[in-house]
Protein backbone atom coordinates (compact mmCIF):
# COMPACT_ATOMS: atom_id res chain seq x y z
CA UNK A 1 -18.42 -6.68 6.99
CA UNK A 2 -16.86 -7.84 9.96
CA UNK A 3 -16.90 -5.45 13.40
CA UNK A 4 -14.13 -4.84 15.28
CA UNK A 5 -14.30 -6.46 18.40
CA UNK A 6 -13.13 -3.70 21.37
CA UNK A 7 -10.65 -4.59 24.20
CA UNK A 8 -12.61 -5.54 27.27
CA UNK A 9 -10.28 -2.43 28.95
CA UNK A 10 -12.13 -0.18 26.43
CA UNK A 11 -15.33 -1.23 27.57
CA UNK A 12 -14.58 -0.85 31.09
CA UNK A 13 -13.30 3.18 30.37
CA UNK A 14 -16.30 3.90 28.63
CA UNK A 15 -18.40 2.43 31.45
CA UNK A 16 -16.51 4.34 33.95
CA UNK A 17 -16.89 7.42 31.52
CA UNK A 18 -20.65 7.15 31.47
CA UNK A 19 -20.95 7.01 35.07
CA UNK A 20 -18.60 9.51 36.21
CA UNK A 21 -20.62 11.67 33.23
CA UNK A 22 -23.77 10.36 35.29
CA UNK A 23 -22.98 11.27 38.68
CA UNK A 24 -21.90 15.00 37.67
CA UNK A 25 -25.03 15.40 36.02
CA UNK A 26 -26.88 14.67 38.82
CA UNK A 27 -24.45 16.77 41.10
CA UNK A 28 -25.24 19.74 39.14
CA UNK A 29 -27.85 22.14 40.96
CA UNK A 30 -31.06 22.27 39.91
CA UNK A 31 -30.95 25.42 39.13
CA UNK A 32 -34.31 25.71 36.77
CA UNK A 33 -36.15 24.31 40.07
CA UNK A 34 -39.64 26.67 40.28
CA UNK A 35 -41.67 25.67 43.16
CA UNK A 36 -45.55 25.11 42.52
CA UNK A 37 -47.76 27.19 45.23
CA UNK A 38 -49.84 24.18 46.54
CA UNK A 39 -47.26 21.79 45.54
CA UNK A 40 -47.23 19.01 47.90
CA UNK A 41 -44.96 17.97 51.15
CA UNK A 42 -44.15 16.16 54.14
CA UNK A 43 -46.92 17.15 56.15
CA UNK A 44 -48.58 20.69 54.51
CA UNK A 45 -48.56 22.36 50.88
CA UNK A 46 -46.26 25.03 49.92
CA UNK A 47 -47.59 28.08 50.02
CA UNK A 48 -45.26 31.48 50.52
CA UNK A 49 -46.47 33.77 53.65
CA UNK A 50 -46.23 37.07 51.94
CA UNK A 51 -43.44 39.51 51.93
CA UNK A 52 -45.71 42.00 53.75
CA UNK A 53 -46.55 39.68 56.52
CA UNK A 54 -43.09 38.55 56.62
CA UNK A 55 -42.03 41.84 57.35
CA UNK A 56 -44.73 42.17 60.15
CA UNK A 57 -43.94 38.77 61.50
CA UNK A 58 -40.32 40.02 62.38
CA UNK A 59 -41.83 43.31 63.67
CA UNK A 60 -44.11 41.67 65.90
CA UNK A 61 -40.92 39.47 67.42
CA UNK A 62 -38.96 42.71 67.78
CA UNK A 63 -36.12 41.21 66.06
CA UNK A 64 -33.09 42.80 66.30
CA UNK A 65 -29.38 41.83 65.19
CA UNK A 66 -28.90 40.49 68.89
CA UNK A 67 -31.80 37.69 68.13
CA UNK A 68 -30.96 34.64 66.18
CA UNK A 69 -34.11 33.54 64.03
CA UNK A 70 -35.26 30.11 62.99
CA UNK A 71 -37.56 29.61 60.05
CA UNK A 72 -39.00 25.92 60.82
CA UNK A 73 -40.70 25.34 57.15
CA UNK A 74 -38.21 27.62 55.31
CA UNK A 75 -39.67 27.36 52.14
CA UNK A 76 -37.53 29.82 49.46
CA UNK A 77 -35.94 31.63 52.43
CA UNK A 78 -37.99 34.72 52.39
CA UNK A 79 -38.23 34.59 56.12
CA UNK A 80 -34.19 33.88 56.75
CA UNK A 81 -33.27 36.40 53.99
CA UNK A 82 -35.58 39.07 55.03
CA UNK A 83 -34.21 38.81 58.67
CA UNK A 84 -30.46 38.63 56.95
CA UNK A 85 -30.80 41.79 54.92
CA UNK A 86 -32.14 43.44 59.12
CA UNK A 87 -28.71 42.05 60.04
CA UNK A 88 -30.21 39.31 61.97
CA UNK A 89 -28.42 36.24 62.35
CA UNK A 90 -30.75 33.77 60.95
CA UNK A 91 -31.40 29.70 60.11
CA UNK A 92 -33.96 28.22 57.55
CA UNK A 93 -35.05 24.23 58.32
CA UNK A 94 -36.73 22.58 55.28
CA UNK A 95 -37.92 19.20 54.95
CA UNK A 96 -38.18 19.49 50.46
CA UNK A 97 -34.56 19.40 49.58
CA UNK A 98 -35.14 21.44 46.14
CA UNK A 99 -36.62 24.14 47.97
CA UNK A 100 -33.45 24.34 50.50
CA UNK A 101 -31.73 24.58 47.50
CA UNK A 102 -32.75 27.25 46.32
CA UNK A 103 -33.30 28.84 49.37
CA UNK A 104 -29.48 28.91 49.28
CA UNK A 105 -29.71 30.15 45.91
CA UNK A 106 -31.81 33.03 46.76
CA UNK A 107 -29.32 34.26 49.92
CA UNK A 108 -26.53 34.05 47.68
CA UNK A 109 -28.49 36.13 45.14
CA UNK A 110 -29.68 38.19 47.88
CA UNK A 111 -26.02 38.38 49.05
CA UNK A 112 -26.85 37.59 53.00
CA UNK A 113 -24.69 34.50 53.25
CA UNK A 114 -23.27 35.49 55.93
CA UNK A 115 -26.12 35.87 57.38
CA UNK A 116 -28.60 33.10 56.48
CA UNK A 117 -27.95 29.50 56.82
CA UNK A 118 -30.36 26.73 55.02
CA UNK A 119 -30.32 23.09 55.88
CA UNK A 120 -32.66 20.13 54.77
CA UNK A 121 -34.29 18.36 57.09
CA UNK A 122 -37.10 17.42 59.47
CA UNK A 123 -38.53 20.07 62.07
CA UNK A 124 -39.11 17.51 64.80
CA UNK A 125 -35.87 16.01 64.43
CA UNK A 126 -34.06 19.38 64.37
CA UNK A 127 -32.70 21.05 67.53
CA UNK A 128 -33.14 24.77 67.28
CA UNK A 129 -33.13 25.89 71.11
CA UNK A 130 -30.79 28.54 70.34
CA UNK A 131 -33.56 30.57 68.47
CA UNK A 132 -34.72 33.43 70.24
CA UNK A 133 -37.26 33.67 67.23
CA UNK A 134 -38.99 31.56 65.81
CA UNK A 135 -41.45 31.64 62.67
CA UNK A 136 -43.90 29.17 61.16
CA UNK A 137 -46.49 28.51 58.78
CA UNK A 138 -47.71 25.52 59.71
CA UNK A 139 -51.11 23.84 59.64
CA UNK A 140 -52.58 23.93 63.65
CA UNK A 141 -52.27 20.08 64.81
CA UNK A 142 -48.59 20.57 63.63
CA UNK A 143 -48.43 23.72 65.61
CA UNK A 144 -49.56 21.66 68.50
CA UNK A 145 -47.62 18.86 68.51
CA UNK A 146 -44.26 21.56 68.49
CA UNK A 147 -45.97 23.04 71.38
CA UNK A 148 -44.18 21.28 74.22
CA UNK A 149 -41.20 22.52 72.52
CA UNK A 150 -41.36 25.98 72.17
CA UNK A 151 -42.49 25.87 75.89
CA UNK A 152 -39.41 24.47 77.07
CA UNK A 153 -37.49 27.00 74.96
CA UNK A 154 -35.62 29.88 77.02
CA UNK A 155 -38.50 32.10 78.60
CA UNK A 156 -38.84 35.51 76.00
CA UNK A 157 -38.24 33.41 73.12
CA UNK A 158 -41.10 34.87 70.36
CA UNK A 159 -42.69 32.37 68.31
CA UNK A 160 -44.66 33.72 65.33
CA UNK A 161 -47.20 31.80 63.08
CA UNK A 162 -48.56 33.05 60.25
CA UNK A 163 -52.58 32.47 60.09
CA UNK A 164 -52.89 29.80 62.48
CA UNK A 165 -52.92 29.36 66.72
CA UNK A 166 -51.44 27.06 68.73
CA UNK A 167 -54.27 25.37 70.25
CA UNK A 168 -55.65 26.22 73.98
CA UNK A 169 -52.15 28.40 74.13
CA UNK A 170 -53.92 32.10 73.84
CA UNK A 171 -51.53 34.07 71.36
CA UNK A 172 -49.86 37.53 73.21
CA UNK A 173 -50.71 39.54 69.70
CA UNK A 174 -52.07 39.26 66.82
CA UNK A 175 -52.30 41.38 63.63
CA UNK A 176 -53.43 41.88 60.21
CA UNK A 177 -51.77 42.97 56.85
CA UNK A 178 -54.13 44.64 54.66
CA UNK A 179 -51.70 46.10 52.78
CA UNK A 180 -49.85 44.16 49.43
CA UNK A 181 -51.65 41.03 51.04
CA UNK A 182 -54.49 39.03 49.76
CA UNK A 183 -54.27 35.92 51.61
CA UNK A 184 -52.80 34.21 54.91
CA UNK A 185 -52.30 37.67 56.71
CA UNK A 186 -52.93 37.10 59.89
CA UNK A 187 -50.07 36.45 62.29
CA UNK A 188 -49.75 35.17 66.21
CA UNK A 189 -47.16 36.00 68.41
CA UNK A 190 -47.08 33.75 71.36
CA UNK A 191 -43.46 34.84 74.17
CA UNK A 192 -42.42 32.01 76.34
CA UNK A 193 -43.26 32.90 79.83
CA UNK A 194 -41.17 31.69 82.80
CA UNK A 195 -42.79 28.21 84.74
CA UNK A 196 -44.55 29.12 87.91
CA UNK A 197 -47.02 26.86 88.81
CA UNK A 198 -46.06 25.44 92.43
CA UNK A 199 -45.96 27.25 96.42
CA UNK A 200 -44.11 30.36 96.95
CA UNK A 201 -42.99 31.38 99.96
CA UNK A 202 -43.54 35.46 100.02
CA UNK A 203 -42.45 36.37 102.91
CA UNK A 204 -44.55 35.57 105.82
CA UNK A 205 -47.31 34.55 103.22
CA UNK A 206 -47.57 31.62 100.90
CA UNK A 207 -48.72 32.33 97.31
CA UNK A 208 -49.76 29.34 95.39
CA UNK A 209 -49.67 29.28 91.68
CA UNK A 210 -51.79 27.38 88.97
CA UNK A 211 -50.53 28.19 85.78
CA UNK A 212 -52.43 28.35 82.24
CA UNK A 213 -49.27 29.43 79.45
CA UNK A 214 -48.80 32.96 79.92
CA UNK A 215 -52.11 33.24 82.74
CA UNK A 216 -52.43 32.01 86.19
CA UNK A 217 -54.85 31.74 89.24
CA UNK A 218 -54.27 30.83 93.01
CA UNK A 219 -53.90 32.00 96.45
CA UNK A 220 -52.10 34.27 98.53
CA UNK A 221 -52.40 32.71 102.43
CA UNK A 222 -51.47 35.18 105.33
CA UNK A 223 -52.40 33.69 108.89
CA UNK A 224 -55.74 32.34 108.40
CA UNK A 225 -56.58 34.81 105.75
CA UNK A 226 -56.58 34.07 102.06
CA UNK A 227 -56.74 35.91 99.26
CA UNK A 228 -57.86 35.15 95.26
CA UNK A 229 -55.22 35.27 92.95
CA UNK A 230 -56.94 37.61 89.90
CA UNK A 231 -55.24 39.25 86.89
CA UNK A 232 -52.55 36.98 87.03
CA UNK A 233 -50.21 37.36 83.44
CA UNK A 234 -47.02 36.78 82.58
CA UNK A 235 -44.30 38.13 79.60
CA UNK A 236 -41.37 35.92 79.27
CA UNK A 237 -39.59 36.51 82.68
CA UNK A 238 -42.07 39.66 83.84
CA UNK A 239 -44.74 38.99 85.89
CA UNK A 240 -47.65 40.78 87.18
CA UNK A 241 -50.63 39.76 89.58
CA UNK A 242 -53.14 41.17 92.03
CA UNK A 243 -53.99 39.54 95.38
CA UNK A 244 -56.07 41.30 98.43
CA UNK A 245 -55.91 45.16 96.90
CA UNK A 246 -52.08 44.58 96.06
CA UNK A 247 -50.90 45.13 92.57
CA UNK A 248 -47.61 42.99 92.19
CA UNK A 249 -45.25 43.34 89.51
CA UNK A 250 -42.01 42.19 89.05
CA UNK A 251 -39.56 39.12 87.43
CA UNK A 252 -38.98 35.44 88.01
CA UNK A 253 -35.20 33.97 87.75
CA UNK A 254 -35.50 30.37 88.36
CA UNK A 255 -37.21 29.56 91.63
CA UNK A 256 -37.31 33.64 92.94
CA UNK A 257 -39.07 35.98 92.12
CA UNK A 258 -38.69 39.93 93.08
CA UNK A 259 -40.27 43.02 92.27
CA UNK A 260 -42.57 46.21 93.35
CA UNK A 261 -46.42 46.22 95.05
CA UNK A 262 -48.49 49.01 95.43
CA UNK A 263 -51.28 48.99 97.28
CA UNK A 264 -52.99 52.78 97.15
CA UNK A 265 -50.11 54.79 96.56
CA UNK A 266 -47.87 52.61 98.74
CA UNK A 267 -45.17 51.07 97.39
CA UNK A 268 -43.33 48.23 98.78
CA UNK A 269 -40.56 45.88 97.47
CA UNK A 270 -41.27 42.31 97.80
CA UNK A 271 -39.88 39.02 96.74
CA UNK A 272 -40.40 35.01 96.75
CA UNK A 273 -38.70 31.62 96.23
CA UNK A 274 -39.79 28.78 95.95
CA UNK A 275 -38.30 25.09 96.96
């Protein structure tokens, strides 16, 4: 029996057919996608930080609906969508794309939307300088190599890891879940202190700064007299230091500084810039 032979045009609708068919299958959302704890990425294994320690995490940055939180590792979104439902603004950066996915998923479930914003893509080729929050859950080395970043960040920016440090940089808190939490519950919360290593002019004095993070040394010179630095800390833009029987606290803006020192119960303002 003989076949009838098709048009060439028929062919070339049916081929157009199966690809358009193609193409909307695979623009379809995954939305069966179940992530595997321990399933492997880009530079660490999935593994959720628990909803308990999420919930500290945020408490530990003081988040409020003022603060705008990025999640660097966003995972399913716990993070952004736990922040979203406190009415904080809040940003999710993933590297796996089916796990931003559903991350989206999940807000939209959650319905925080307008709140919570995903987006695939690479950490350290992501600009989030507008966070005054940030969380992670990232293997130490990684932590470390962000750590030039987070220090430029605007001073009082909290960063919070979940079970590991940041190297040499001393954490400003740390606490533990005991509660609905079996593993990774430990968190660090590290706040960006101002820069202010360098030689202050205080008055008739000079104060000379070496700065360690949040801690610093140095030297207050008066005349030919010179005094240790000791207890020197500081807290995003508050600092505080003691120098020959003089408790100094107060904040930096920039290249001044300003507060209170009390010496007995003598009070006295004071203040310093620096070139």
């Amino acid at each position: 029996m003989k076949l009838r032979q098709r048009s060439p045009r028929w062919l070339a609708a049916v081929g157009v057919g199966l690809v358009a068919l193609g193409t909307s299958a695979l623009a379809q959302p995954a939305t069966s996608y179940e992530p595997k704890v321990g399933q492997a990425g880009k530079d660490v294994v999935w593994v959720p930080t628990p909803q308990a320690l999420v919930d500290r995490m945020l408490d530990m940055a003081k988040a409020t609906p003022q603060d705008y939180v990025v999640d660097l590792g966003s995972g399913d979104g716990r993070t952004v969508i736990t922040a979203a439902k406190r009415g904080i603004k809040a940003h999710g950066i993933e590297y796996n794309w089916d796990l931003a996915e559903l991350a989206k998923r999940n807000a939209i479930e959650a319905g925080v939307t307008d709140k919570a914003t995903f987006v695939h893509g690479d950490i350290f080729q992501s600009d989030f300088s507008r966070a005054t929050v940030v969380t992670l859950f990232l293997l130490p080395h990684l932590n470390i190599r962000l750590r030039p970043t987070l220090l430029d960040m605007k001073l009082g920016t909290r960063v919070v890891s979940n079970s590991f440090t940041m190297g040499d940089w001393e954490p400003d808190d740390t606490v533990a879940v005991t509660e609905d939490c079996t593993s990774f519950c430990k968190a660090y919360l590290w706040i960006v202190p101002a820069k202010v290593g360098g030689t202050w002019q205080m008055g008739p004095s000079e104060l000379t700064i070496e700065q360690q993070y949040q801690t610093f040394t140095g030297t207050l010179k008066t005349g030919n007299v010179i005094a240790p630095v000791t207890q020197g800390r500081l807290e995003g833009d508050q600092i505080a230091f003691t120098a020959a029987g003089t408790r100094y606290t107060g904040s930096v803006q920039g290249n001044a500084m300003h507060g209170i020192s009390k010496a007995g119960s003598t009070e006295a303002k004071w203040q310093a810039t620096r070139p």
